[in-house]
PDB file of N, CA and C in Angstrom:
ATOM      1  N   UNK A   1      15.647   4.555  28.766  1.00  0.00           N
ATOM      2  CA  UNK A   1      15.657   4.314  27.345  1.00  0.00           C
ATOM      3  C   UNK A   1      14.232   4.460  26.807  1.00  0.00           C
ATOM      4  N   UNK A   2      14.009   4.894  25.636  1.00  0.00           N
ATOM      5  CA  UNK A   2      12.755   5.345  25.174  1.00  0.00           C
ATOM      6  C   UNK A   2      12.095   3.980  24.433  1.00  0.00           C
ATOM      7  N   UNK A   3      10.844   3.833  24.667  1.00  0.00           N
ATOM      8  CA  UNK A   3      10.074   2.898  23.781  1.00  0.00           C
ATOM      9  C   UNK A   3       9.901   3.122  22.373  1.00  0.00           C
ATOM     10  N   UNK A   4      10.390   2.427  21.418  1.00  0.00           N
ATOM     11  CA  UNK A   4      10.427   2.323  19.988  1.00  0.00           C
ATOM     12  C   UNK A   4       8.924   2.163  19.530  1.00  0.00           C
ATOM     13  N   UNK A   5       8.438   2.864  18.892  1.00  0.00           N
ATOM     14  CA  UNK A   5       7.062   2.941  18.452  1.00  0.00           C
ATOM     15  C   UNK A   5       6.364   2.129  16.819  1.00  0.00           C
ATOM     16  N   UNK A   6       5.892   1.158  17.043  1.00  0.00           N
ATOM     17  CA  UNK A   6       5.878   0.138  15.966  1.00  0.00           C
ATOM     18  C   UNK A   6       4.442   0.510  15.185  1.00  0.00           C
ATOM     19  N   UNK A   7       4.319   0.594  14.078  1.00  0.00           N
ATOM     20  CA  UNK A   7       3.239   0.497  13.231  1.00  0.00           C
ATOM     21  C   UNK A   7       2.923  -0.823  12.759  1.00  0.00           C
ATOM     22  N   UNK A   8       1.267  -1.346  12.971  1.00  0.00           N
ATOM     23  CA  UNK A   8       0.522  -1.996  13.365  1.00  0.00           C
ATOM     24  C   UNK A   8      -0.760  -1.696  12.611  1.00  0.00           C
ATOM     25  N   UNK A   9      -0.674  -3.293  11.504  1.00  0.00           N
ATOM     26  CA  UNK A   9      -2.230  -3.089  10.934  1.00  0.00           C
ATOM     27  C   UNK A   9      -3.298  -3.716  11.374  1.00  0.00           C
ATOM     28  N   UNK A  10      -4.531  -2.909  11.678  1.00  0.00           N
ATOM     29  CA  UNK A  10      -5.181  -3.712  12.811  1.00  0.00           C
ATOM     30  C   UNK A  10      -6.325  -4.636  11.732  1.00  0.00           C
ATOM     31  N   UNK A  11      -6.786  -5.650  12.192  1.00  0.00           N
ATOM     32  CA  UNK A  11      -7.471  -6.803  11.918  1.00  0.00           C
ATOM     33  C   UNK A  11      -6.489  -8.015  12.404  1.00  0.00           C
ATOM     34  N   UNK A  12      -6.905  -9.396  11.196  1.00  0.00           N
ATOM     35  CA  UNK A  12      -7.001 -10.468  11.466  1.00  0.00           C
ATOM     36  C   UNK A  12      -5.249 -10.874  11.058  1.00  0.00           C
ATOM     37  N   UNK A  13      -4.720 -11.368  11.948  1.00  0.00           N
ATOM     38  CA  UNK A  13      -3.033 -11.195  11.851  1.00  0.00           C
ATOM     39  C   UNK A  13      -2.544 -12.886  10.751  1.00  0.00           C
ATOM     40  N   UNK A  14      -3.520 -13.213  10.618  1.00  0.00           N
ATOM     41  CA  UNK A  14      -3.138 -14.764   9.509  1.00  0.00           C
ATOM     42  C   UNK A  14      -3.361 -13.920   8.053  1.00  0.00           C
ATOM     43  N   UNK A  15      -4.257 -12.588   8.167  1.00  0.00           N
ATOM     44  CA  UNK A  15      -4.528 -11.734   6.694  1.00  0.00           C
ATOM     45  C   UNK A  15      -3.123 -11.327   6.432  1.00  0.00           C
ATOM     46  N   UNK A  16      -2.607 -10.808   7.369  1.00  0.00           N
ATOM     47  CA  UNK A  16      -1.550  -9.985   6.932  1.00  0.00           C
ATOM     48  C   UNK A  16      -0.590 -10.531   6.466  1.00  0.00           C
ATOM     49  N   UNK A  17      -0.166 -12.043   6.323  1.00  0.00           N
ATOM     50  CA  UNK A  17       0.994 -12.188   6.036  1.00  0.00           C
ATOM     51  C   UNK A  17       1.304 -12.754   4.541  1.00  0.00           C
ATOM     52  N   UNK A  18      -0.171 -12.483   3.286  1.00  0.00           N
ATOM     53  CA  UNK A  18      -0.411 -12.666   2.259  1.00  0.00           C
ATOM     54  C   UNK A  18      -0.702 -11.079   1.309  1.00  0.00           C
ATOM     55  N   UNK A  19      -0.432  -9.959   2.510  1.00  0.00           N
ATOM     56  CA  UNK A  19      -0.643  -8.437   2.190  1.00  0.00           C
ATOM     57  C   UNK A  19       0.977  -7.859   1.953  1.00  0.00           C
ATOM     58  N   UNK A  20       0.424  -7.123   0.987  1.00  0.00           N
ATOM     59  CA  UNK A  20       1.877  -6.559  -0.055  1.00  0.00           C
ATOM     60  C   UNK A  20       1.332  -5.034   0.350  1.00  0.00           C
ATOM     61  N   UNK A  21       2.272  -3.861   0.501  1.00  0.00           N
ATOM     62  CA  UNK A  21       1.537  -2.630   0.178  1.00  0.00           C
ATOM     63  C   UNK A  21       2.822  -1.871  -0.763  1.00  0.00           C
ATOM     64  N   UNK A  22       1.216  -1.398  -1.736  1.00  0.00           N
ATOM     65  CA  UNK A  22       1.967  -0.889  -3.410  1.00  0.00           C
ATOM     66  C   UNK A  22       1.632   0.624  -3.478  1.00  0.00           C
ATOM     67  N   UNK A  23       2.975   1.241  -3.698  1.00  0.00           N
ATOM     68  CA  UNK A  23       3.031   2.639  -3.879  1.00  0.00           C
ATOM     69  C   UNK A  23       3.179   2.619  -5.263  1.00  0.00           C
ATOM     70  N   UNK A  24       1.900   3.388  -6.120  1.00  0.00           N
ATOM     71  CA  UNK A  24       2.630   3.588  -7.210  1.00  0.00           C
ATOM     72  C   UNK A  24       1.999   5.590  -7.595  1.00  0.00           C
ATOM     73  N   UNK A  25       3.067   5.548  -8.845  1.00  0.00           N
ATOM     74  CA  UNK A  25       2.879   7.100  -8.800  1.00  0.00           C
ATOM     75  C   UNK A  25       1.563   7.546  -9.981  1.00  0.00           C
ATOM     76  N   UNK A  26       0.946   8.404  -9.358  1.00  0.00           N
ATOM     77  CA  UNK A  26       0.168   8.545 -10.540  1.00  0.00           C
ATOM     78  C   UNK A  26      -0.465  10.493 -10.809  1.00  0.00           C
ATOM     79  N   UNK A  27      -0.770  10.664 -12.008  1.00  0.00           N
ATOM     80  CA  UNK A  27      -0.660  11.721 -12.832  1.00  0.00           C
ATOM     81  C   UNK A  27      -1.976  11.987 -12.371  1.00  0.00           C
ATOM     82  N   UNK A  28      -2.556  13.679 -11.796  1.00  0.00           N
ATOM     83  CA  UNK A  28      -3.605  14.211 -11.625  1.00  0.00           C
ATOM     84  C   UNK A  28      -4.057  14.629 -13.322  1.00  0.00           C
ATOM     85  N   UNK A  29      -5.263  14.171 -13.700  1.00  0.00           N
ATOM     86  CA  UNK A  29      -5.484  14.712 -15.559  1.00  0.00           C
ATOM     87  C   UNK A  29      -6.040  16.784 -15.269  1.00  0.00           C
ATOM     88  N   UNK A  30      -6.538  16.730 -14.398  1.00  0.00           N
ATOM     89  CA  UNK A  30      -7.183  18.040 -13.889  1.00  0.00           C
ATOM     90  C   UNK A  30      -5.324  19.007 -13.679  1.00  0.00           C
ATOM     91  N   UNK A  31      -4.819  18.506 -12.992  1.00  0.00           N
ATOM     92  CA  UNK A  31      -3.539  19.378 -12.722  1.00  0.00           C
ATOM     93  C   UNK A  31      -2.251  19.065 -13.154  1.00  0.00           C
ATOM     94  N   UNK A  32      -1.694  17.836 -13.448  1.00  0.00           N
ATOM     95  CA  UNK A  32      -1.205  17.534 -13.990  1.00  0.00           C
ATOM     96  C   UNK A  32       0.278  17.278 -13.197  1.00  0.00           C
ATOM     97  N   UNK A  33      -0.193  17.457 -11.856  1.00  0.00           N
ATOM     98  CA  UNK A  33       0.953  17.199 -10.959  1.00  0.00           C
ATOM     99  C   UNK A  33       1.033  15.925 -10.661  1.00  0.00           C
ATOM    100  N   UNK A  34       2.411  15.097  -9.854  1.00  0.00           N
ATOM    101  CA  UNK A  34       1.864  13.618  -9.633  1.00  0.00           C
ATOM    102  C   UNK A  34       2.059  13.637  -8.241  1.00  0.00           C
ATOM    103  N   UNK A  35       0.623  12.482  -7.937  1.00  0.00           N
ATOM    104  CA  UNK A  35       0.311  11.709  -6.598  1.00  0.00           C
ATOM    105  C   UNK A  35       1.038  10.766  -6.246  1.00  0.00           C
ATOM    106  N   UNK A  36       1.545  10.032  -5.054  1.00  0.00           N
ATOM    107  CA  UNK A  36       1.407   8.832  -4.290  1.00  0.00           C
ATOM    108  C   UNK A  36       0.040   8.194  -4.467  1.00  0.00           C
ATOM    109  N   UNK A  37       0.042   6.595  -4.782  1.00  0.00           N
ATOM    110  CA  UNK A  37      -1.417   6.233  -4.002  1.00  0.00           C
ATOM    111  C   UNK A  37      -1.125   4.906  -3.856  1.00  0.00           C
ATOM    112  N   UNK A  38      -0.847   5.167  -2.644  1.00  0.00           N
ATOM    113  CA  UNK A  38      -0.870   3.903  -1.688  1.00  0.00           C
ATOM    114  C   UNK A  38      -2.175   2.854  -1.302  1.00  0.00           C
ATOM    115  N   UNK A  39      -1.537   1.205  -1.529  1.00  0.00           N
ATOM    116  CA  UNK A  39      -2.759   0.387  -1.040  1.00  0.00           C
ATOM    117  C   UNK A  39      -2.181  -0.818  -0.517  1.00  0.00           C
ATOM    118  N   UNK A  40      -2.718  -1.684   0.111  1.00  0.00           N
ATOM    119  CA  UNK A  40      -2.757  -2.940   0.568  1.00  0.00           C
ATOM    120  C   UNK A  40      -3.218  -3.665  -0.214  1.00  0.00           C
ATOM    121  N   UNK A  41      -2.511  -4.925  -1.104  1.00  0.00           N
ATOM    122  CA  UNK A  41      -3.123  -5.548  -1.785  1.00  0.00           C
ATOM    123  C   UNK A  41      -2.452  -7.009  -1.511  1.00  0.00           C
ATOM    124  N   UNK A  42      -3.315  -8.259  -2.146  1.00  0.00           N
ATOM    125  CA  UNK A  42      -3.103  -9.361  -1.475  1.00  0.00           C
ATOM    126  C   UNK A  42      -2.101  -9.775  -2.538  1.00  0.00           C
ATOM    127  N   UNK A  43      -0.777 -10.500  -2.091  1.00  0.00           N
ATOM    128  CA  UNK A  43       0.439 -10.714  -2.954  1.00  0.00           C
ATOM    129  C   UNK A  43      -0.106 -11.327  -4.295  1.00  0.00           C
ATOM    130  N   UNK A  44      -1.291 -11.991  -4.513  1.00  0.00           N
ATOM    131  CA  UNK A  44      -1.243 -12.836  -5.832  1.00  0.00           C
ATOM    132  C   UNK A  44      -1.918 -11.495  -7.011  1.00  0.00           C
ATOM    133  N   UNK A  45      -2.219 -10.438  -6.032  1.00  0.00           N
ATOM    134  CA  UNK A  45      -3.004  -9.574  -6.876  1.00  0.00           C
ATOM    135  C   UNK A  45      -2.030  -8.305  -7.771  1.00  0.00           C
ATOM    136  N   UNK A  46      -0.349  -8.450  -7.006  1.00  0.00           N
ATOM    137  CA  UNK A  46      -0.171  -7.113  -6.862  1.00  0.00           C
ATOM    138  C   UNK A  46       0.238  -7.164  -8.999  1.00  0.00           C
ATOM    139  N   UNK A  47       0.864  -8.014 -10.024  1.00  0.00           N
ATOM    140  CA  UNK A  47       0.631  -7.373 -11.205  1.00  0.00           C
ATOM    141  C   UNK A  47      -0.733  -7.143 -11.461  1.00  0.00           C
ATOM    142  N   UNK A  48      -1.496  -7.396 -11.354  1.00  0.00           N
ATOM    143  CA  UNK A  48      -2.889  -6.408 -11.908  1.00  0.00           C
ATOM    144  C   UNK A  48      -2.604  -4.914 -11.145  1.00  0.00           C
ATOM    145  N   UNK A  49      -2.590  -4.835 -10.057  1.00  0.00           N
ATOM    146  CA  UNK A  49      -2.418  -3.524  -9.138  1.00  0.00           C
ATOM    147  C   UNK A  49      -1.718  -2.439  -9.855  1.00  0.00           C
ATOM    148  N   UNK A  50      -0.770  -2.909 -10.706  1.00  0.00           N
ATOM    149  CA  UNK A  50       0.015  -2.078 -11.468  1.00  0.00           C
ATOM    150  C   UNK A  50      -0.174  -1.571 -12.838  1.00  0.00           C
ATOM    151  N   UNK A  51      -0.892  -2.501 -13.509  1.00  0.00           N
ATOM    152  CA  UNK A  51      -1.396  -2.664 -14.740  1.00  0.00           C
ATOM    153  C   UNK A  51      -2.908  -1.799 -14.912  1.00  0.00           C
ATOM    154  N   UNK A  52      -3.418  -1.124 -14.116  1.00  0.00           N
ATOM    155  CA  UNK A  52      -4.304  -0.561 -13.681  1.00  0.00           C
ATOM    156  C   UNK A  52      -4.021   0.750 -14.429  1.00  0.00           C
TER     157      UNK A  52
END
């Protein structure tokens, strides 16, 4: 049977369990195509994250 391969954020493991990660979509002004831009942000932060 094959080993299931887990993704793993490395640092301090008491950080992580107050970490949200926020995809939001956003508009190139130069091209006008849209991005992903992904981040790690700490749960009390994530409405500002958006409001950005």
């Amino acid at each position: 049977m094959a080993k299931k391969a887990v993704a793993t954020f490395s640092g301090d493991k008491s950080q992580l369990k107050n970490v949200v990660k926020c995809i939001k979509m956003v508009k190139s002004e130069r091209t006008g195509a849209y991005a992903f831009q992904e981040e790690l942000v700490p749960t009390d932060e994530v409405a500002d994250y958006f409001k950005k």
